[in-house]
Protein backbone atom coordinates (compact mmCIF):
# COMPACT_ATOMS: atom_id res chain seq x y z
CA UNK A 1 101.36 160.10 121.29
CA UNK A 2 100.38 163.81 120.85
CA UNK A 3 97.43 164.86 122.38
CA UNK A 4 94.68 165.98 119.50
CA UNK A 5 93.94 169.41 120.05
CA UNK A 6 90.28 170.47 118.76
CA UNK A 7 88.54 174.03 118.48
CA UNK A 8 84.36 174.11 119.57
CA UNK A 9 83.00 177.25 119.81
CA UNK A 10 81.14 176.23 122.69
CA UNK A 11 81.27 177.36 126.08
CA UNK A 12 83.70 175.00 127.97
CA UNK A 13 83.85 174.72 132.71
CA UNK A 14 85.27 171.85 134.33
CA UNK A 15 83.10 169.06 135.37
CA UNK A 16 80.77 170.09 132.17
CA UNK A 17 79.18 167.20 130.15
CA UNK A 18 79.13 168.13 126.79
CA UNK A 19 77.71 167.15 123.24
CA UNK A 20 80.47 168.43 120.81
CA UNK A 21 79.26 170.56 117.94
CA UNK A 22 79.16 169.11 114.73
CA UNK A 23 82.09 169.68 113.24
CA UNK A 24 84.29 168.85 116.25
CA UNK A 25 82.61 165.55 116.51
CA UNK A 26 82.92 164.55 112.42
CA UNK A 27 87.08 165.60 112.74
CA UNK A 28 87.10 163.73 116.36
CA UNK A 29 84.98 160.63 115.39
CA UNK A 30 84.86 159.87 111.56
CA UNK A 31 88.97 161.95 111.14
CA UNK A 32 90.32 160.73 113.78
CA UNK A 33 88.45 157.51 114.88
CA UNK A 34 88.58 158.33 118.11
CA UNK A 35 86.85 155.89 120.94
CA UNK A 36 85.44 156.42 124.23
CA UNK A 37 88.49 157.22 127.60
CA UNK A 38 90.53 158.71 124.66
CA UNK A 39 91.38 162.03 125.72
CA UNK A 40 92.01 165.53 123.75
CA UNK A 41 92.64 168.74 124.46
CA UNK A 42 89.73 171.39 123.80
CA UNK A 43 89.88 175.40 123.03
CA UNK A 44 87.50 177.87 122.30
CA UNK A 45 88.82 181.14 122.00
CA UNK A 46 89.03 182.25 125.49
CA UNK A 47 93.17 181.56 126.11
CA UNK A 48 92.34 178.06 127.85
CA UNK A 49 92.94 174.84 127.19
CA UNK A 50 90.25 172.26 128.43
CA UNK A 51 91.49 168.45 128.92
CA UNK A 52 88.80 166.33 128.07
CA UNK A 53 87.47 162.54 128.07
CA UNK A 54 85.66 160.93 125.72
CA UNK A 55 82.65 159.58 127.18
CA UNK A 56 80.46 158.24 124.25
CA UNK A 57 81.06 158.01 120.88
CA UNK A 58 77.94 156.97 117.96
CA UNK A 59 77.72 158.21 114.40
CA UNK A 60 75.80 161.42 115.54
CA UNK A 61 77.85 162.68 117.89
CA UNK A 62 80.46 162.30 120.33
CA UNK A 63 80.36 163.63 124.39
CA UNK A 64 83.11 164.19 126.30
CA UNK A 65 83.63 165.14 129.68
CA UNK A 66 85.90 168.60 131.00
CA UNK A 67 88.54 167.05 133.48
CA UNK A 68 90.90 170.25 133.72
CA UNK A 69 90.98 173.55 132.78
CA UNK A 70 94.28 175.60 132.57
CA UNK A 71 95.06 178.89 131.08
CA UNK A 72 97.32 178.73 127.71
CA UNK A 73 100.05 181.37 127.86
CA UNK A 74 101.80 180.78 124.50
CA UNK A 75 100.21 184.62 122.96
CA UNK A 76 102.93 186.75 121.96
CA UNK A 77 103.16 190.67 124.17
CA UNK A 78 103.36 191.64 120.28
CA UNK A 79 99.93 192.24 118.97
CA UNK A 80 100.30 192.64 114.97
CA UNK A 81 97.37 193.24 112.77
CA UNK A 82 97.75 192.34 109.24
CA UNK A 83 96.63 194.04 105.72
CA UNK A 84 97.71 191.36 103.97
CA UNK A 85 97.02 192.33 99.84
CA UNK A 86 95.02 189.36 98.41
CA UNK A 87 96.89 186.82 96.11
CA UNK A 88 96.03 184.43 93.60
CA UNK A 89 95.60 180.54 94.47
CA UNK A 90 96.47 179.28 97.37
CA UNK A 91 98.78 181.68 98.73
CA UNK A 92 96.63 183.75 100.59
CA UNK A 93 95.77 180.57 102.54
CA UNK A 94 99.20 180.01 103.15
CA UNK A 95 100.03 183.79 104.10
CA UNK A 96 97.20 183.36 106.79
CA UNK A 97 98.11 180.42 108.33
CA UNK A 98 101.64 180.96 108.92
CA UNK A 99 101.23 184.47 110.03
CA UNK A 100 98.64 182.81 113.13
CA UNK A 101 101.54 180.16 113.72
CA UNK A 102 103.90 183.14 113.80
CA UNK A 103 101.51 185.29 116.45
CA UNK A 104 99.96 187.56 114.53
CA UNK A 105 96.38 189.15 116.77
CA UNK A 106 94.00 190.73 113.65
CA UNK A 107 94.54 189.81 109.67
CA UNK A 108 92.69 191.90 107.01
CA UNK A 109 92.91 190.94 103.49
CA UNK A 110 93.08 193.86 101.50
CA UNK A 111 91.89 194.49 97.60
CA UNK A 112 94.19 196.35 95.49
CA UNK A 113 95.27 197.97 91.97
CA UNK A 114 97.01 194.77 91.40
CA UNK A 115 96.06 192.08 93.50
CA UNK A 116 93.92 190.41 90.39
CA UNK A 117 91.53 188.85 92.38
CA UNK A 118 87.97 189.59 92.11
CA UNK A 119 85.51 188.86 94.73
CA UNK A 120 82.53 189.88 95.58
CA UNK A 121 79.31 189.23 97.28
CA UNK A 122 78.53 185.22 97.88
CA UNK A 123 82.17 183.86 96.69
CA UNK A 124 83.41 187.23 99.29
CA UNK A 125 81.85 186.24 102.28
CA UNK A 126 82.49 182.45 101.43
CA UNK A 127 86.26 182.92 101.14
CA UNK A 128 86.22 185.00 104.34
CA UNK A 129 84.87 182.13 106.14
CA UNK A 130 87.59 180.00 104.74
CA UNK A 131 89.71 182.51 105.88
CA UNK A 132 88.83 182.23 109.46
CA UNK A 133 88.58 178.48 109.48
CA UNK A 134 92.46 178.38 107.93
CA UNK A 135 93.29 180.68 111.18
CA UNK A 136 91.18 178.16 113.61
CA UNK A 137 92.97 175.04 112.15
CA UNK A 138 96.45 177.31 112.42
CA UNK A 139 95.65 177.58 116.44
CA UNK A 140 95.20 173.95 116.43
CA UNK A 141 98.26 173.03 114.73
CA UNK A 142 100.37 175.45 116.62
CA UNK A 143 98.83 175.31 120.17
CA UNK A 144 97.33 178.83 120.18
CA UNK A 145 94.51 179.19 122.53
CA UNK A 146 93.45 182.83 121.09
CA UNK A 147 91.92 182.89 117.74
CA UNK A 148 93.23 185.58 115.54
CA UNK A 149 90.23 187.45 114.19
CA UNK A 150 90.39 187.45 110.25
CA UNK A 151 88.28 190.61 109.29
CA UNK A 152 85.47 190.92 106.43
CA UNK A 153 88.19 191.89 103.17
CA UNK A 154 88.43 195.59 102.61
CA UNK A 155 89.84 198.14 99.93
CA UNK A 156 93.37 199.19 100.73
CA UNK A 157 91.92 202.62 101.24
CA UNK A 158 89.58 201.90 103.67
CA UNK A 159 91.98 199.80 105.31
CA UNK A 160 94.48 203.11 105.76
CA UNK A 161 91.63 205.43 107.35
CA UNK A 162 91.04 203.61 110.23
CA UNK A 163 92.10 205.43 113.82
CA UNK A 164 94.80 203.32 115.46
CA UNK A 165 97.44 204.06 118.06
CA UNK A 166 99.56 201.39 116.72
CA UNK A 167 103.27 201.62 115.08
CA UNK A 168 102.22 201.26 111.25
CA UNK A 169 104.58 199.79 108.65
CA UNK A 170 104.73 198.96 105.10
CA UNK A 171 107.66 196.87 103.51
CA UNK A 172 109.24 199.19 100.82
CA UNK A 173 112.49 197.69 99.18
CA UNK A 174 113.99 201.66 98.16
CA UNK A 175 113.29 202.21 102.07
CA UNK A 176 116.55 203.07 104.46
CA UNK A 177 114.59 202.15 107.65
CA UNK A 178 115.02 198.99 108.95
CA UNK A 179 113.53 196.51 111.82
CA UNK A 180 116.08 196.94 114.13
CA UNK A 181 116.10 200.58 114.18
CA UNK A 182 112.83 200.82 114.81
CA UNK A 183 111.40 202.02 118.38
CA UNK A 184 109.84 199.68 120.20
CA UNK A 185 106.29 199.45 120.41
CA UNK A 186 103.63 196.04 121.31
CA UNK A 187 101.12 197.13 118.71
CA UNK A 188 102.20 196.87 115.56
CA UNK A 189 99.83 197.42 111.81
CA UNK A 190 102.16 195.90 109.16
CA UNK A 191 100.99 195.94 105.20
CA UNK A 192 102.09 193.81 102.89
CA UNK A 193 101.75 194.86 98.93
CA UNK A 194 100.29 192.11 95.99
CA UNK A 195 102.31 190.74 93.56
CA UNK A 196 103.65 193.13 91.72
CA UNK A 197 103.90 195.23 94.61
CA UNK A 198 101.79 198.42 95.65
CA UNK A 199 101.46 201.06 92.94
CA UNK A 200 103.17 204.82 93.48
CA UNK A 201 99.91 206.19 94.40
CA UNK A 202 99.58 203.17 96.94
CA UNK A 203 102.79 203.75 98.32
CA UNK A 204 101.96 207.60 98.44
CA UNK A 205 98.84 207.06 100.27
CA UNK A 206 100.73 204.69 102.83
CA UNK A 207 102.99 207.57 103.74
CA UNK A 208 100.36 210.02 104.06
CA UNK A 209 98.33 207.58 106.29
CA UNK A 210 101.59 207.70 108.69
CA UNK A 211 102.78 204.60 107.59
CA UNK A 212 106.79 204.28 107.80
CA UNK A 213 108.58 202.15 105.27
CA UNK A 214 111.01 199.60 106.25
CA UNK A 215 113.28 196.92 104.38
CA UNK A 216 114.64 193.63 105.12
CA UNK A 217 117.51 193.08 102.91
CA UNK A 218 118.47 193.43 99.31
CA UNK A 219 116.21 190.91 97.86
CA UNK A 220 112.39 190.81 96.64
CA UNK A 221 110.40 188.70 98.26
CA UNK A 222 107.11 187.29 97.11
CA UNK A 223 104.04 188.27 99.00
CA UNK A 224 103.40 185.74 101.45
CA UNK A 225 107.04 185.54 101.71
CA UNK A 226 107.36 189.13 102.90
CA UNK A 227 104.77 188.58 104.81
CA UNK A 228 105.99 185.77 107.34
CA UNK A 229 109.54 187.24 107.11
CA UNK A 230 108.43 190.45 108.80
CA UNK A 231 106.13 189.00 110.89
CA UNK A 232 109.18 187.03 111.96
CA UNK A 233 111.82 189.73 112.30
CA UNK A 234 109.29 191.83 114.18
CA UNK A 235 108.40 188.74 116.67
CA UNK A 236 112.25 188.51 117.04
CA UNK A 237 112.84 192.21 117.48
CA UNK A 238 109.70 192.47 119.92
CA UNK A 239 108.02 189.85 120.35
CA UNK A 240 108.78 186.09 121.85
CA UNK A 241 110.91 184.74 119.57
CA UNK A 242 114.28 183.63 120.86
């Protein structure tokens, strides 16, 4: 039987006795109907894994006890940050979590002329908490140990301006560059266009940010679909995947 692996945000040594916070202990206790000796796997963020025992379990909470600690080393040398154009439904859920199973470091959803989603204030903030919690429950899922920080939305614009040493990229279907002709670099700022794709003075404003334009093949891919197939190629081309 797998292991459960769970995410606290709590600081975790060995030998610690430990309360788990509150969500941990609903998904551990009332989820998964876990009992006391049942053991799980803990992370918090800081590239361990902590084996743990369950000590006590009530309807309030649930303690375990730290019985190992041992460093995780499933990251990928490839650090990718994301501007990931926001889509409608539940795509943009889906974009986020596969591109954390996939390795991705940094995600920032992006507003632009066509993404047709509006958000603002309350529902913002709300749905970039969501966000974040979609990228926890991707670590879980896929045994990351280092929680890919999903940044506060911002305008494509803004997005562009920031200083980065990174190799930037942008997937442009008229482009003659591709993936494997790229030179190799570890940091990597890809953007990915809404549906409907980036508009000329988008895709002007990419180039003049230094952004280079790259394809992957003759077909048009959906958003979240060109998303995870770059992240992929890129992973394969220099990252860790065989």
């Amino acid at each position: 039987m797998r292991i459960p692996r769970i995410y606290t945000p709590q600081a975790l040594t060995l030998h610690q006795n430990l309360a788990l916070d509150d969500d941990a202990a609903n998904h551990v206790g009332r989820v998964l109907r876990m009992q006391q000796q049942q053991v799980l796997q803990l992370f918090n963020g800081d590239g361990n894994n902590y084996a743990a025992t369950i000590t006590e379990v009530t309807k309030k909470q649930v303690m375990v006890t730290i019985t190992a600690v041992e460093a995780n080393p499933v990251e990928s040398p490839l650090q990718i940050h994301l501007g990931q154009a926001i889509s409608r439904g539940d795509r943009m859920d889906f974009a986020i979590q596969k591109a954390v199973e996939l390795g991705v470091t940094e995600i920032t959803p992006l507003f632009t002329e066509r993404c047709g989603v509006k958000l603002d204030g309350e529902r913002l903030t709300k749905r970039n908490e969501q966000w974040q919690k979609i990228a926890i429950s991707a670590c879980e899922q896929s045994g990351r140990s280092v929680i890919p920080t999903v940044h506060p939305a911002l305008p494509l614009q803004n997005w562009l301006a920031q200083n980065t040493n990174s190799l930037q990229l942008t997937l442009d279907p008229r482009a003659s560059v591709s993936i494997k002709t790229l030179t190799a670099s570890q940091k990597i700022r890809l953007v990915i266009g809404p549906e409907g794709g980036f508009t000329d003075s988008e895709v002007a404003a990419t180039s003049q940010a230094g952004f280079t334009g790259i394809q992957l093949g003759p077909r048009v891919l959906r958003t979240e679909t060109a998303a995870l197939s770059a992240i992929s190629a890129l992973q394969l081309q220099f990252g860790d995947l065989a």
